[in-house]
PDB file of N, CA and C in Angstrom:
ATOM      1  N   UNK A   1      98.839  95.378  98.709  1.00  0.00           N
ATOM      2  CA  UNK A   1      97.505  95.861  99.005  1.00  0.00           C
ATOM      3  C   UNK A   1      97.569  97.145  99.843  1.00  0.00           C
ATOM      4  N   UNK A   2      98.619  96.870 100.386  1.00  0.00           N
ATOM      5  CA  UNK A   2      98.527  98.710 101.776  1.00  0.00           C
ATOM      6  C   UNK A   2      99.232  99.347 100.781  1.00  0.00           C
ATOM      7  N   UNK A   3      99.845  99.562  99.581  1.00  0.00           N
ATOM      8  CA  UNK A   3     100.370 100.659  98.814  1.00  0.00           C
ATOM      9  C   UNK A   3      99.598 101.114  98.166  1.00  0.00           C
ATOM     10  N   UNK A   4      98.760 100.273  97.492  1.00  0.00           N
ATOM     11  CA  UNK A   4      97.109 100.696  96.721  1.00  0.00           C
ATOM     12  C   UNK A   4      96.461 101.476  97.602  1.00  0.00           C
ATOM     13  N   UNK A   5      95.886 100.863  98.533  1.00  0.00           N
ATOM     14  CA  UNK A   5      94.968 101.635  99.594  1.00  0.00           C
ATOM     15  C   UNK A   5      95.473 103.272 100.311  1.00  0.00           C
ATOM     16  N   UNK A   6      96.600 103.401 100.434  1.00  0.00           N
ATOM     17  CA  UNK A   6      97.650 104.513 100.700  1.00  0.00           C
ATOM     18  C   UNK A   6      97.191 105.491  99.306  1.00  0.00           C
ATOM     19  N   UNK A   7      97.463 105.072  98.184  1.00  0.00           N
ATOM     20  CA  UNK A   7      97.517 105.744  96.933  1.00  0.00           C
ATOM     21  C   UNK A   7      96.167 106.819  96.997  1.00  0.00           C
ATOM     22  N   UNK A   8      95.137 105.848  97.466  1.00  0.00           N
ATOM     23  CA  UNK A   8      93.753 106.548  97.616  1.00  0.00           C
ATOM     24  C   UNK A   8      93.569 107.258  98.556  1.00  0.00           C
ATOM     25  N   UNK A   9      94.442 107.784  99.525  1.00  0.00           N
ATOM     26  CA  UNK A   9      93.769 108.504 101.024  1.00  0.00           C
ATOM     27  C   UNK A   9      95.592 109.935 100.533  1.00  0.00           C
ATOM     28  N   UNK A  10      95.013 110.762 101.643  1.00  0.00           N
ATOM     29  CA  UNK A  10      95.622 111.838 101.397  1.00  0.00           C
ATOM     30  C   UNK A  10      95.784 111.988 103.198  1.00  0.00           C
ATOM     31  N   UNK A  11      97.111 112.066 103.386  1.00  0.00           N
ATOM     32  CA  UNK A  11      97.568 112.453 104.900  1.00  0.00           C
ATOM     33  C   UNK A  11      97.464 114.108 105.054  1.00  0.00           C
ATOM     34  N   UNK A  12      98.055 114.214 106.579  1.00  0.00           N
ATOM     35  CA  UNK A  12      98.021 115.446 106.614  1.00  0.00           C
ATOM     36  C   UNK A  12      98.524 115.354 108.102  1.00  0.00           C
ATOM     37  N   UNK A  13      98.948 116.368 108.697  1.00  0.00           N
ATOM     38  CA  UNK A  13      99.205 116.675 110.183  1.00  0.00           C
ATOM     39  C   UNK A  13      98.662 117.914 110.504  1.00  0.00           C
ATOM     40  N   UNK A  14      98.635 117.845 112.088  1.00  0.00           N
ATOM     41  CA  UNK A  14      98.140 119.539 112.275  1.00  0.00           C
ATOM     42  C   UNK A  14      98.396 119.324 113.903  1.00  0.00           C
ATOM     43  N   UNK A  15      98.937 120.319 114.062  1.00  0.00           N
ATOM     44  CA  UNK A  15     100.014 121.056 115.126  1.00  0.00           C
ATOM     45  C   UNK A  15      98.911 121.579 115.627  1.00  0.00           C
ATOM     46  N   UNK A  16      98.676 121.443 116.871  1.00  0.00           N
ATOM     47  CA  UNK A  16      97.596 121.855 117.724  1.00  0.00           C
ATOM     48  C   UNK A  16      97.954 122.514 119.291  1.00  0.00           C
ATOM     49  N   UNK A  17      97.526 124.386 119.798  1.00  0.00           N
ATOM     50  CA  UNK A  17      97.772 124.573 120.595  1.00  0.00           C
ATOM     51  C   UNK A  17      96.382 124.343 121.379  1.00  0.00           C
ATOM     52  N   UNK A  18      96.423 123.916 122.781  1.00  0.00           N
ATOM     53  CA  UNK A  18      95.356 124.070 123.613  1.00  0.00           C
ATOM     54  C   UNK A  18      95.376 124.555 124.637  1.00  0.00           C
ATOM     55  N   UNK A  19      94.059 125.257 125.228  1.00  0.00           N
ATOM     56  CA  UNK A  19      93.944 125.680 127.074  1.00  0.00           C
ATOM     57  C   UNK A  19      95.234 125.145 127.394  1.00  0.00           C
ATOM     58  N   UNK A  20      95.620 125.752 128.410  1.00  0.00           N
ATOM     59  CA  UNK A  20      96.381 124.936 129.795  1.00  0.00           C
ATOM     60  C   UNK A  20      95.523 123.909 130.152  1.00  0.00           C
ATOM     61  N   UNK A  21      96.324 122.891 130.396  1.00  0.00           N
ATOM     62  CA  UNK A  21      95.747 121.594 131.175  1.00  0.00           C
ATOM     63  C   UNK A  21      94.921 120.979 130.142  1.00  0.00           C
ATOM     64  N   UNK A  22      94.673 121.169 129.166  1.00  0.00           N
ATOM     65  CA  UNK A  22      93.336 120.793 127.996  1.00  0.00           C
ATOM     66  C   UNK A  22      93.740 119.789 127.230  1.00  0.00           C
ATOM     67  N   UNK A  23      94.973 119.571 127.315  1.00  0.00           N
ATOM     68  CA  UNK A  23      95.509 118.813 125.953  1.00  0.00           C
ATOM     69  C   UNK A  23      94.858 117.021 125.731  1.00  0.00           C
ATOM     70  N   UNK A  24      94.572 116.535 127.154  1.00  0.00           N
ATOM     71  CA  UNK A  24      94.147 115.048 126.828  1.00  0.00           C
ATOM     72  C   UNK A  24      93.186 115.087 126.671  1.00  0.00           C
ATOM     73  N   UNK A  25      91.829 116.150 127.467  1.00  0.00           N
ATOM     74  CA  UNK A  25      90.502 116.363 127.102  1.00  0.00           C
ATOM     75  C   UNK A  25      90.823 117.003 125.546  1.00  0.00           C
ATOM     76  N   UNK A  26      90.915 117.731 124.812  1.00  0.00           N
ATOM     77  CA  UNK A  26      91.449 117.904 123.522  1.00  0.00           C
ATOM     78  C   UNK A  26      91.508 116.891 122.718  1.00  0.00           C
ATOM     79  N   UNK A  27      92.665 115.711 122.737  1.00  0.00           N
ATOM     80  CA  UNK A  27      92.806 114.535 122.445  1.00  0.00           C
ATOM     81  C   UNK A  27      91.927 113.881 122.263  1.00  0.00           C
ATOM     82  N   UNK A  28      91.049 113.106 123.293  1.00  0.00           N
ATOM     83  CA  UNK A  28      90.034 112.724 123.210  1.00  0.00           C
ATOM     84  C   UNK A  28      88.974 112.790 122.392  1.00  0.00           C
ATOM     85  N   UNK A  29      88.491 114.228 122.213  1.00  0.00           N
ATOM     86  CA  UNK A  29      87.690 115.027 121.145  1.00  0.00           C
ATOM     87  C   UNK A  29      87.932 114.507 119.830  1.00  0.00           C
ATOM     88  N   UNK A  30      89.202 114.940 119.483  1.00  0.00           N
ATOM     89  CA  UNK A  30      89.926 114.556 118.226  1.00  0.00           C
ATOM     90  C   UNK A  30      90.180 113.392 117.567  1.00  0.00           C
ATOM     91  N   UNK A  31      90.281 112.236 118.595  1.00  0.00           N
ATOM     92  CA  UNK A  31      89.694 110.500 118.408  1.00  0.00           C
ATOM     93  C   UNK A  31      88.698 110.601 118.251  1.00  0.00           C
ATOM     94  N   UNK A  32      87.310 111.386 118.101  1.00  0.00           N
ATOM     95  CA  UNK A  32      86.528 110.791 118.151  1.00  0.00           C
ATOM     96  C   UNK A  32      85.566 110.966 116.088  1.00  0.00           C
ATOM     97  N   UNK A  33      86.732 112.012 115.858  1.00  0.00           N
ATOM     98  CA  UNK A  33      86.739 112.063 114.654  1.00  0.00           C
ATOM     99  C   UNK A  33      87.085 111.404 113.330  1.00  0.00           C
ATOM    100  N   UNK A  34      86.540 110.794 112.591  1.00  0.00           N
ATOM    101  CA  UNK A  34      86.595 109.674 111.724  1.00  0.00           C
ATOM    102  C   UNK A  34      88.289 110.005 110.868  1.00  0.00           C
ATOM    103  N   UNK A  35      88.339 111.059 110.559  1.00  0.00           N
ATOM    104  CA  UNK A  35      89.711 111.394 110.037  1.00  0.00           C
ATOM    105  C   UNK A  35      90.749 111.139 110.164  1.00  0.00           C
ATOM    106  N   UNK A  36      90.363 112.014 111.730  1.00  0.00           N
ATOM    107  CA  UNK A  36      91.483 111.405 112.833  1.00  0.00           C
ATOM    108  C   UNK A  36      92.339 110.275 113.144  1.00  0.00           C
ATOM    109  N   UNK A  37      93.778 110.008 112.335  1.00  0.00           N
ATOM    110  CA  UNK A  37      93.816 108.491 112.928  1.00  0.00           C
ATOM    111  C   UNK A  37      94.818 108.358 113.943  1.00  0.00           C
ATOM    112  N   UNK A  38      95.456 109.200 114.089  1.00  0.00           N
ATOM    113  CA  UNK A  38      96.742 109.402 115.372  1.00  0.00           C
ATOM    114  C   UNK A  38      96.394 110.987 116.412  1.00  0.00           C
ATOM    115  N   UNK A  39      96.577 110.753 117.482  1.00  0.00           N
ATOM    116  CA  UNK A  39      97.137 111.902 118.338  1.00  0.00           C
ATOM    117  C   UNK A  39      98.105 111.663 119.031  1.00  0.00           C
ATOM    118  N   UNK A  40      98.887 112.864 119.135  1.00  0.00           N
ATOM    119  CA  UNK A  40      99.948 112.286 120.094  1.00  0.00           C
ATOM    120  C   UNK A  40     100.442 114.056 121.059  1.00  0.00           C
ATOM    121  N   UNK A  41     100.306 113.932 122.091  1.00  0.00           N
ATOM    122  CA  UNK A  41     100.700 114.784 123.268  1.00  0.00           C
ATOM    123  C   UNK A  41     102.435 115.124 122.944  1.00  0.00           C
ATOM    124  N   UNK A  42     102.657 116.107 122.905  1.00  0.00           N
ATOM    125  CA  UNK A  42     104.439 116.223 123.129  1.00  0.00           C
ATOM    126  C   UNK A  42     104.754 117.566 123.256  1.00  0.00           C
ATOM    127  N   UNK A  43     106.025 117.889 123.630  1.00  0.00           N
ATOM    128  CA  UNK A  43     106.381 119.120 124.701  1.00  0.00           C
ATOM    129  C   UNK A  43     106.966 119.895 123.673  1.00  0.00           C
ATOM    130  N   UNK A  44     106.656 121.211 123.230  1.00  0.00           N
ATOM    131  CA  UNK A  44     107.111 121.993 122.489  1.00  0.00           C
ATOM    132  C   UNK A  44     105.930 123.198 122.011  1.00  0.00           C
ATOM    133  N   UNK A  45     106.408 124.215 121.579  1.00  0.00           N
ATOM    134  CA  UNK A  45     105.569 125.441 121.116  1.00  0.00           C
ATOM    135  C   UNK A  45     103.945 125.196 121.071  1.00  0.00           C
ATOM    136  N   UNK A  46     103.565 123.776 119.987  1.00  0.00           N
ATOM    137  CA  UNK A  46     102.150 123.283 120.087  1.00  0.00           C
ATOM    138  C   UNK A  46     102.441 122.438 121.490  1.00  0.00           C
ATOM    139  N   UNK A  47     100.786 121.602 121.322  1.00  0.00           N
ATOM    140  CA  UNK A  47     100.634 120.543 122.614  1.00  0.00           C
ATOM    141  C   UNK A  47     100.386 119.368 121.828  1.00  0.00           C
ATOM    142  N   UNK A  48      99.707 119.272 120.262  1.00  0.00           N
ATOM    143  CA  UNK A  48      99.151 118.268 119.845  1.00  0.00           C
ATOM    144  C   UNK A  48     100.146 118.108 118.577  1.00  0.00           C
ATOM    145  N   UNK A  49      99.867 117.072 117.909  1.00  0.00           N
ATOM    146  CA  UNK A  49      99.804 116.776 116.872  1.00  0.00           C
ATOM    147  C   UNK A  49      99.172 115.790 116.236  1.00  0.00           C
ATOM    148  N   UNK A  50      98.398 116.077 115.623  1.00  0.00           N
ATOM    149  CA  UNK A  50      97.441 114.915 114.544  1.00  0.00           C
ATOM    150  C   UNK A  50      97.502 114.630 113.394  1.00  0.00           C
ATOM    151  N   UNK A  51      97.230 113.259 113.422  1.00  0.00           N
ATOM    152  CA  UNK A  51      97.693 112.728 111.449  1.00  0.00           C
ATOM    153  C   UNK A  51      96.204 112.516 111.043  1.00  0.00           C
ATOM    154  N   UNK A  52      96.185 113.524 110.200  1.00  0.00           N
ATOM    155  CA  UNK A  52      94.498 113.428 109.163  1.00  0.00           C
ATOM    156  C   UNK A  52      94.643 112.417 108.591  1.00  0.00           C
ATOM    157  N   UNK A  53      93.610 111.553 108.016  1.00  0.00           N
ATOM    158  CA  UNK A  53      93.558 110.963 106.745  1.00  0.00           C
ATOM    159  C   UNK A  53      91.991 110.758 106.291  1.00  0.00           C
ATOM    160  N   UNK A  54      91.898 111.188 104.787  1.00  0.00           N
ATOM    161  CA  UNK A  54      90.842 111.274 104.386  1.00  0.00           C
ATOM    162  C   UNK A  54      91.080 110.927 102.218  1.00  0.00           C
ATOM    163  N   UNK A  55      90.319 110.239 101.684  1.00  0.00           N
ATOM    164  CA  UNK A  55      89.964 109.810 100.891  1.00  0.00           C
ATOM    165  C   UNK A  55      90.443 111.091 100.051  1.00  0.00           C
ATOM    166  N   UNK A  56      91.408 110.511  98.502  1.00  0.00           N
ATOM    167  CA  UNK A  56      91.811 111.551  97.357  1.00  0.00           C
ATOM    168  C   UNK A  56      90.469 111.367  96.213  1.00  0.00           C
ATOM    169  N   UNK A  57      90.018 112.358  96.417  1.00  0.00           N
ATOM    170  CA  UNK A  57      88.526 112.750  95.143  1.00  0.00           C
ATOM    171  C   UNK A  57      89.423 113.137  94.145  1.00  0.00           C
ATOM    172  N   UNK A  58      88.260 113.059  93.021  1.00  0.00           N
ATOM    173  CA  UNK A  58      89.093 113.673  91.791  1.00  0.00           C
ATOM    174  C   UNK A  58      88.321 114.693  91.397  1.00  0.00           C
ATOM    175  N   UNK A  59      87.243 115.383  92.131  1.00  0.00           N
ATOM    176  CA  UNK A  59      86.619 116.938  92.144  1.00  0.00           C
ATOM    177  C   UNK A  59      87.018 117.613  93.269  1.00  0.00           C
ATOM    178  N   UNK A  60      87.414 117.220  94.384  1.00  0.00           N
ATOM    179  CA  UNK A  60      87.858 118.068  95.100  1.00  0.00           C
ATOM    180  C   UNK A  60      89.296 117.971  95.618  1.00  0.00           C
ATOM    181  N   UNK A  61      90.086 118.748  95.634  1.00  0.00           N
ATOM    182  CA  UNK A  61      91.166 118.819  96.035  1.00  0.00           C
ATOM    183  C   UNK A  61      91.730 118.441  97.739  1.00  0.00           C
ATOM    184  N   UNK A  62      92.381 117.383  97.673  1.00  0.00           N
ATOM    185  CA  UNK A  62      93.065 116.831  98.966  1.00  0.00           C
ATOM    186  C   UNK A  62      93.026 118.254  99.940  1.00  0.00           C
ATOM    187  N   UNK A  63      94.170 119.384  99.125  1.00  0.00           N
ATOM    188  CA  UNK A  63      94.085 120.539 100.309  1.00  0.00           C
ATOM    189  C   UNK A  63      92.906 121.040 100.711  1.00  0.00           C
ATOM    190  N   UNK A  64      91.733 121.082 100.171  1.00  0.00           N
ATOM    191  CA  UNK A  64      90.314 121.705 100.039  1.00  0.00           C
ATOM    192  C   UNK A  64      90.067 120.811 100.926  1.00  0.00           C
ATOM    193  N   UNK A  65      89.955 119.379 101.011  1.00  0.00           N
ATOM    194  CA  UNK A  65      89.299 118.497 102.110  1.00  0.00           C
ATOM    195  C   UNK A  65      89.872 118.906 103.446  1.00  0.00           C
ATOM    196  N   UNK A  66      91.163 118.611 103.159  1.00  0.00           N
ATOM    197  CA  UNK A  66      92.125 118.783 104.385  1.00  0.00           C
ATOM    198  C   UNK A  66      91.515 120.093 105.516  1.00  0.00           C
ATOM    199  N   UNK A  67      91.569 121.333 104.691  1.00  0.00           N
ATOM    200  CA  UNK A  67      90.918 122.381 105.411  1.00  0.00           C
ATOM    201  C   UNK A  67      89.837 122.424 105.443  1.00  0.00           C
ATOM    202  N   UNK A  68      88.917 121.979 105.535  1.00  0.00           N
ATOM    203  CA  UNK A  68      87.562 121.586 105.468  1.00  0.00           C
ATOM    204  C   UNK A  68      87.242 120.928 106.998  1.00  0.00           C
ATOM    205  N   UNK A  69      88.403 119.859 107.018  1.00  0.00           N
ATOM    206  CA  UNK A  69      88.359 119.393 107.679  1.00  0.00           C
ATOM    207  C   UNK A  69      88.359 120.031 109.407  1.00  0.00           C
ATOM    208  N   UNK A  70      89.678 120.673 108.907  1.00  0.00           N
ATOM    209  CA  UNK A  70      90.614 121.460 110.291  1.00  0.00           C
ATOM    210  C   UNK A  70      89.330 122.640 110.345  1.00  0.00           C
ATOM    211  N   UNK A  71      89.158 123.160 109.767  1.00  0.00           N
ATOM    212  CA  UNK A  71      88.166 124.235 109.661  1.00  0.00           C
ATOM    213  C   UNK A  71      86.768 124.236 110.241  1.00  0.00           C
ATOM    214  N   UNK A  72      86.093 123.358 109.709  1.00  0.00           N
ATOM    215  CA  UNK A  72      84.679 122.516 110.285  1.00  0.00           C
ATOM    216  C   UNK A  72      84.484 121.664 111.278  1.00  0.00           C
ATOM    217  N   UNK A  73      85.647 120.834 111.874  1.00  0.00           N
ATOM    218  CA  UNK A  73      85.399 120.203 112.948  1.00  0.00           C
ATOM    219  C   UNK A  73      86.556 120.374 113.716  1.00  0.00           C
ATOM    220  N   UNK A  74      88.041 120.518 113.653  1.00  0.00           N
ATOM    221  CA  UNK A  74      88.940 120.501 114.328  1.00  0.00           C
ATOM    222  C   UNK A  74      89.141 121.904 114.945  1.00  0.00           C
ATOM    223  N   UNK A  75      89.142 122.891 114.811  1.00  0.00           N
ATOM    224  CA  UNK A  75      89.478 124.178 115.202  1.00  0.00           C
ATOM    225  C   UNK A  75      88.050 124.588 116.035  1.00  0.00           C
ATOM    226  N   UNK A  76      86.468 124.206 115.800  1.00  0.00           N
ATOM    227  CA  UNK A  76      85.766 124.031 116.847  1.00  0.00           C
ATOM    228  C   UNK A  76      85.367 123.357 117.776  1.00  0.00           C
ATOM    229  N   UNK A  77      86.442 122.868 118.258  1.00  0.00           N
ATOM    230  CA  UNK A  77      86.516 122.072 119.380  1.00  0.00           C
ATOM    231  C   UNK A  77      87.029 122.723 121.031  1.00  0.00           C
ATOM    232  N   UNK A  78      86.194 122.857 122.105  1.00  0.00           N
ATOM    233  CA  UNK A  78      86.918 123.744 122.933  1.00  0.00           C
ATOM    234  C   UNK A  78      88.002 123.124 123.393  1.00  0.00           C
ATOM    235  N   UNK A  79      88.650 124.363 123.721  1.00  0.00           N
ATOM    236  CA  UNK A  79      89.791 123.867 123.979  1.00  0.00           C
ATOM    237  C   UNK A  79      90.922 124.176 123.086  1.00  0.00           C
ATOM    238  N   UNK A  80      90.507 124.321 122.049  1.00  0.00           N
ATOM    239  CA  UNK A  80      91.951 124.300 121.026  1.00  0.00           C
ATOM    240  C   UNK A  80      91.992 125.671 120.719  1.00  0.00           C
ATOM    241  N   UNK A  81      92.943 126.503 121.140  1.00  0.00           N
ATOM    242  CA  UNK A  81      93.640 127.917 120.822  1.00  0.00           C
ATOM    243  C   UNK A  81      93.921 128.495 119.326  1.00  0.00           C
ATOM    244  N   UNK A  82      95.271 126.832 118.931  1.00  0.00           N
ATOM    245  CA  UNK A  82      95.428 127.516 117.077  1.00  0.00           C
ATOM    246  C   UNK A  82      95.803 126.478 116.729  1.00  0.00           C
ATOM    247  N   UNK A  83      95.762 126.264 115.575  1.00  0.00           N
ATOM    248  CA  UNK A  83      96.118 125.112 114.557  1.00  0.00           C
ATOM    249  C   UNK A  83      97.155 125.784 113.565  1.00  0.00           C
ATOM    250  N   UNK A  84      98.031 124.798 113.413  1.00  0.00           N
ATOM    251  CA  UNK A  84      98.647 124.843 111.738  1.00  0.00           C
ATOM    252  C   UNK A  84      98.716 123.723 110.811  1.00  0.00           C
ATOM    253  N   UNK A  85      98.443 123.476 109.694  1.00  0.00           N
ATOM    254  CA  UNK A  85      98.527 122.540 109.311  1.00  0.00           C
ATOM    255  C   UNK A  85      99.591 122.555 108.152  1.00  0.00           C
ATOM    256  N   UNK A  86     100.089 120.815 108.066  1.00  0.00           N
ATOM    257  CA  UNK A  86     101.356 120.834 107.303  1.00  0.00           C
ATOM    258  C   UNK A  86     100.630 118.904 106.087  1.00  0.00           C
ATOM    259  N   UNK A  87     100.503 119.670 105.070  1.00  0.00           N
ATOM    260  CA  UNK A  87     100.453 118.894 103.826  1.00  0.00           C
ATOM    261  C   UNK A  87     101.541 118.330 103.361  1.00  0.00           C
ATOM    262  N   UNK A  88     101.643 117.234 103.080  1.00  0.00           N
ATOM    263  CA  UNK A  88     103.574 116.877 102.836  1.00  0.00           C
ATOM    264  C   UNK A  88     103.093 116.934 101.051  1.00  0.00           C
ATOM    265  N   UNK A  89     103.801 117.376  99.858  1.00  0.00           N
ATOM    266  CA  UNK A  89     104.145 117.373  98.596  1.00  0.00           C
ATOM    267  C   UNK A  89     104.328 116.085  98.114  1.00  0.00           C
ATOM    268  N   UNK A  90     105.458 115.245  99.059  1.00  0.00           N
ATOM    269  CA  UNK A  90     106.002 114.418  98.846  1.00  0.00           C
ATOM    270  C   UNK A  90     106.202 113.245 100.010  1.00  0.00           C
ATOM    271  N   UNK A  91     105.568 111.917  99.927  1.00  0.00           N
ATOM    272  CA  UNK A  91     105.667 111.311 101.044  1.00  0.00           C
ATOM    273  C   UNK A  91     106.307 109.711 101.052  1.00  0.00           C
ATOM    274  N   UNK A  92     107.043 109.101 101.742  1.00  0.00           N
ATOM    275  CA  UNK A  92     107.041 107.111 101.354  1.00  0.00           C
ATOM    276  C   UNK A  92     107.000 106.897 102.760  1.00  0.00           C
ATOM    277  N   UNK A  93     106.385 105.602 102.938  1.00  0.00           N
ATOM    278  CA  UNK A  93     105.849 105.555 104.228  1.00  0.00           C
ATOM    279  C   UNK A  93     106.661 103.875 104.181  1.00  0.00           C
ATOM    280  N   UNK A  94     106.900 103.464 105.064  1.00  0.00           N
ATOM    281  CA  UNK A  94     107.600 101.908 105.757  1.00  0.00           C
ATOM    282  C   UNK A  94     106.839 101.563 106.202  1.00  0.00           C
ATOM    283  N   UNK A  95     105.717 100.264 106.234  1.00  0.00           N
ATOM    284  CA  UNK A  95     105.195  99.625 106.353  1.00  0.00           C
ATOM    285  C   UNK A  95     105.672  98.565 106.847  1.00  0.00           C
ATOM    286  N   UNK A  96     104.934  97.716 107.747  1.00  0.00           N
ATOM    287  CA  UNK A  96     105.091  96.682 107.855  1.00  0.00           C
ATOM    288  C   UNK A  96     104.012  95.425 108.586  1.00  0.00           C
ATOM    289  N   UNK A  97     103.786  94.122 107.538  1.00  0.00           N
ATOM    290  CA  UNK A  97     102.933  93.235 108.010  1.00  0.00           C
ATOM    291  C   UNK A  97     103.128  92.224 108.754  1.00  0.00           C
ATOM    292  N   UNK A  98     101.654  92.004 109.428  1.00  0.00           N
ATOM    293  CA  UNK A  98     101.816  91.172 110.839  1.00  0.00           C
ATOM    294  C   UNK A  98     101.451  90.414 110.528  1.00  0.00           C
ATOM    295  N   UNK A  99     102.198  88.933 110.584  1.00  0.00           N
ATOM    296  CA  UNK A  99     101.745  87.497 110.113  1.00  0.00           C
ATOM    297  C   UNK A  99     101.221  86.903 111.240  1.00  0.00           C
TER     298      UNK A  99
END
């Protein structure tokens, strides 16, 4: 059942720089977005990184949503400097269920 449901959604990440000091107020913001299903704080060139996930249409293109996304709600958020985003081609994910 989670390989079906996977089949239908389209991931995504996006590398997020913010203000100084901004990054958990940032965070926050970014939970509060339905897409949004991970943030995570870590030390390097960006401050953020976020895992998109949003529903595969068959009129609109995953990348078209994806930036839609980053574009319309993620990049106007104060606080956030620059974004990059990274689409994987190719993905298998390890799962695992909790009895």
């Amino acid at each position: 059942m989670v390989a079906e449901e996977m089949k239908r959604r389209a991931r995504a990440f996006v590398l997020i720089e913010t203000d100084p000091g901004k990054e958990k107020e940032v965070m926050e913001r970014l939970l509060k977005l339905d897409e949004v299903k991970e943030a995570h704080i870590y030390s390097g060139e960006m401050d953020l990184i976020v895992v998109l996930e949003t529903r595969r249409e068959i009129i609109v293109p995953s990348s078209k949503r994806v930036a839609d996304i980053v574009i319309d709600k993620i990049q106007k958020i104060h606080g956030i400097q620059d974004t990059e985003t990274i689409i994987p081609t190719y993905s298998k994910t390890k799962w695992s269920e909790r009895t």
